[in-house]
Protein backbone atom coordinates (compact mmCIF):
# COMPACT_ATOMS: atom_id res chain seq x y z
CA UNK A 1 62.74 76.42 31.30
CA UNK A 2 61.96 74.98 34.67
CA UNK A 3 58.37 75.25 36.27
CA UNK A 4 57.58 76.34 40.01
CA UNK A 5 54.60 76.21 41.72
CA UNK A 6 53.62 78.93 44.16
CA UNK A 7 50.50 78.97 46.96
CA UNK A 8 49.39 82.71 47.87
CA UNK A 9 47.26 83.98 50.20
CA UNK A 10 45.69 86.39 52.02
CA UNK A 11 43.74 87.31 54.71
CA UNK A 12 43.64 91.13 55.56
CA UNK A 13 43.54 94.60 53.26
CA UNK A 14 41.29 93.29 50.37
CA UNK A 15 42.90 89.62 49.65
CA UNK A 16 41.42 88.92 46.21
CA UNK A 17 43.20 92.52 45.01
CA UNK A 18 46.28 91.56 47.01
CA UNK A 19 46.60 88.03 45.11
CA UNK A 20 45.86 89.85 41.72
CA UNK A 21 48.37 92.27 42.39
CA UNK A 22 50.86 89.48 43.70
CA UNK A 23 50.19 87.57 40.71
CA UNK A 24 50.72 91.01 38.49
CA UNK A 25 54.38 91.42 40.15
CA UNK A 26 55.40 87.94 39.56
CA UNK A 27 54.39 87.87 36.14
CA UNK A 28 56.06 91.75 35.71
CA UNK A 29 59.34 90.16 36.94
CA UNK A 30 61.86 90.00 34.45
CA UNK A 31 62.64 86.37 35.42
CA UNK A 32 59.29 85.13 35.78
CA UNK A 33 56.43 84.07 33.36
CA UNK A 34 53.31 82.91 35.28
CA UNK A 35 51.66 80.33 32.91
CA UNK A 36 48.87 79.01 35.42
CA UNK A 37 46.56 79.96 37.83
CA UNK A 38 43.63 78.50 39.88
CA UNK A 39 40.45 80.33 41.25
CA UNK A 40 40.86 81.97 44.15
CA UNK A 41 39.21 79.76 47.32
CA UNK A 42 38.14 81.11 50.74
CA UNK A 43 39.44 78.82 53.73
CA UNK A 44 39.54 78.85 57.34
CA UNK A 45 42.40 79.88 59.10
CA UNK A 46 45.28 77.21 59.72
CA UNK A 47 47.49 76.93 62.54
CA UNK A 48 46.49 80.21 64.62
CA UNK A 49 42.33 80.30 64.08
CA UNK A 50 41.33 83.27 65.38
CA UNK A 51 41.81 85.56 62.46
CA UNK A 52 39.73 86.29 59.28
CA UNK A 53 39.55 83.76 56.68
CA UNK A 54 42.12 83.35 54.08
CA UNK A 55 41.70 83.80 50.00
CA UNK A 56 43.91 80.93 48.88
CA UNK A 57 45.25 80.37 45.18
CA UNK A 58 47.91 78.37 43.29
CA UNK A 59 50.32 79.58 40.54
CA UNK A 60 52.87 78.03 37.94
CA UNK A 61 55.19 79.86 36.60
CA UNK A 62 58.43 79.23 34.48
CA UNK A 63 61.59 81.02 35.59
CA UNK A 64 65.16 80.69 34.79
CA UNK A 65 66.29 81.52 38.16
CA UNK A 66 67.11 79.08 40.76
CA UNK A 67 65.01 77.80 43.64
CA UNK A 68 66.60 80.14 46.35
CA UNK A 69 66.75 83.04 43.73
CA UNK A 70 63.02 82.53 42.79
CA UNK A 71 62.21 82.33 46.96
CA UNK A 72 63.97 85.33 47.45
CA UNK A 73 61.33 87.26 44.38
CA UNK A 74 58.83 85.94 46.09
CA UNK A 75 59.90 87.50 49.82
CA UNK A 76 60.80 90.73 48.08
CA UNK A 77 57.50 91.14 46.26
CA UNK A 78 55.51 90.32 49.82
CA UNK A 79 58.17 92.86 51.30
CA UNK A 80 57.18 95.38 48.46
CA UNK A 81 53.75 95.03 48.91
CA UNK A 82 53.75 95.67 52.78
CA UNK A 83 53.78 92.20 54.34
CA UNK A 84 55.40 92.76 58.04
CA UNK A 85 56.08 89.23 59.51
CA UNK A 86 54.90 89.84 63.32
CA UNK A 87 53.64 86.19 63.92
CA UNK A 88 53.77 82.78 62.64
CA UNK A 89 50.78 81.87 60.95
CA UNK A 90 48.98 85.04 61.50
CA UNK A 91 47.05 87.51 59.58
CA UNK A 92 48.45 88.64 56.67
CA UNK A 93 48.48 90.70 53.73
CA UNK A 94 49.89 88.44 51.09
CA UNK A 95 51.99 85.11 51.25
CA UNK A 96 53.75 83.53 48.40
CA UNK A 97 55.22 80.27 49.17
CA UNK A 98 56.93 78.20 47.00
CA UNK A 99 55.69 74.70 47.14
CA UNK A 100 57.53 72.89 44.49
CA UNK A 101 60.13 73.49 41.80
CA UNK A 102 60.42 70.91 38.85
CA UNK A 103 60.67 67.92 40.77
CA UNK A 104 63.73 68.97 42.36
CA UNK A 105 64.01 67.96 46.69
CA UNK A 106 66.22 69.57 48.51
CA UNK A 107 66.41 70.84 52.23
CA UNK A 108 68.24 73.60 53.10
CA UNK A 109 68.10 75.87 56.01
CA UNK A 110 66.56 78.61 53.85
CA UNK A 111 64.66 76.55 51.62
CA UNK A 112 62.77 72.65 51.33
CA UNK A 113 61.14 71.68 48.47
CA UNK A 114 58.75 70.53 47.84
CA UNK A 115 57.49 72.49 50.74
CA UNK A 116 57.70 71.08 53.99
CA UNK A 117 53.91 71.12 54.76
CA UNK A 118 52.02 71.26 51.71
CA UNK A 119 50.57 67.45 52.19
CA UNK A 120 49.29 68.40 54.92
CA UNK A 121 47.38 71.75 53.96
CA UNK A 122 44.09 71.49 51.43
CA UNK A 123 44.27 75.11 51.00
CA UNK A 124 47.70 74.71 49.33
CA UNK A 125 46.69 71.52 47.83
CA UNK A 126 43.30 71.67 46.19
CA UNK A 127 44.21 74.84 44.06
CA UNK A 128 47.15 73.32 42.84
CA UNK A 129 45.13 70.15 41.47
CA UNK A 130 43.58 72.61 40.32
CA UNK A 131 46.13 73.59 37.72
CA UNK A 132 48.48 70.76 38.26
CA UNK A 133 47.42 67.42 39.55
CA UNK A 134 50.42 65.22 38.76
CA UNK A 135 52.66 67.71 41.24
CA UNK A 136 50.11 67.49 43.99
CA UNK A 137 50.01 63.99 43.49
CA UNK A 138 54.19 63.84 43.58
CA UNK A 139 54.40 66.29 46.87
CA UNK A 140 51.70 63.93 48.47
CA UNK A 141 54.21 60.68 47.21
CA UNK A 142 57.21 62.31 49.18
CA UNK A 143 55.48 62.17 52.53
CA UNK A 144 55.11 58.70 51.96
């Protein structure tokens, strides 16, 4: 069964309840089986700093449904959970991106993996060493 790796955060409500229960719903989904997770890690804002800090996390999981099918669990359990898209880069509720998926690359207009700007973020990137070096290693090789 393929393996995906996820980056979710938070930065408003209670974050560290909002990744547990992210984490909970992902795992719940029929599709779905989380097998890996990394501590949770507080981090500055990126992009737009003047909001609260973000709780930051990484997750692998092993699905049988396709890249744009597993993106589109991911959006629904953010939408089901109360996430309201009003800015880029601003405060948030939850976020659960999907960074990489096998080592499949592909870029779509809905979806690029591995994700267009995880090289470039430690807040996706150290958690996922955490639980998977070798793929941060391979998204950092395909900026190269």
């Amino acid at each position: 069964m393929p393996t995906a790796w996820l980056s979710l955060g938070a930065n408003i409500g209670d974050p560290a309840e909002q990744l547990s229960e992210a984490i909970r719903r992902l795992d719940k989904h029929a599709n779905i089986r989380v097998t890996a997770q990394s501590r949770v890690i507080r981090t500055k804002a990126w992009g737009k700093t003047d909001q609260p800090d973000f709780a930051n996390m990484a997750a692998a999981v092993e699905t049988d449904l396709l890249p744009i099918d597993l993106l589109h669990a991911c959006l629904d359990i953010e939408r089901d959970m109360g996430r309201v898209r009003h800015e880029v880069w601003g405060p948030r509720l939850i976020d659960v991106d999907l960074i990489a998926y096998d080592r499949v690359e592909m870029d779509t207009t809905k979806l690029i993996l591995p994700h267009r700007f995880a090289h470039e973020r430690d807040f996706v990137l150290d958690p996922l060493r955490e639980i998977s070096p070798e793929t941060a290693d391979w998204i950092i090789q395909r900026q190269d």
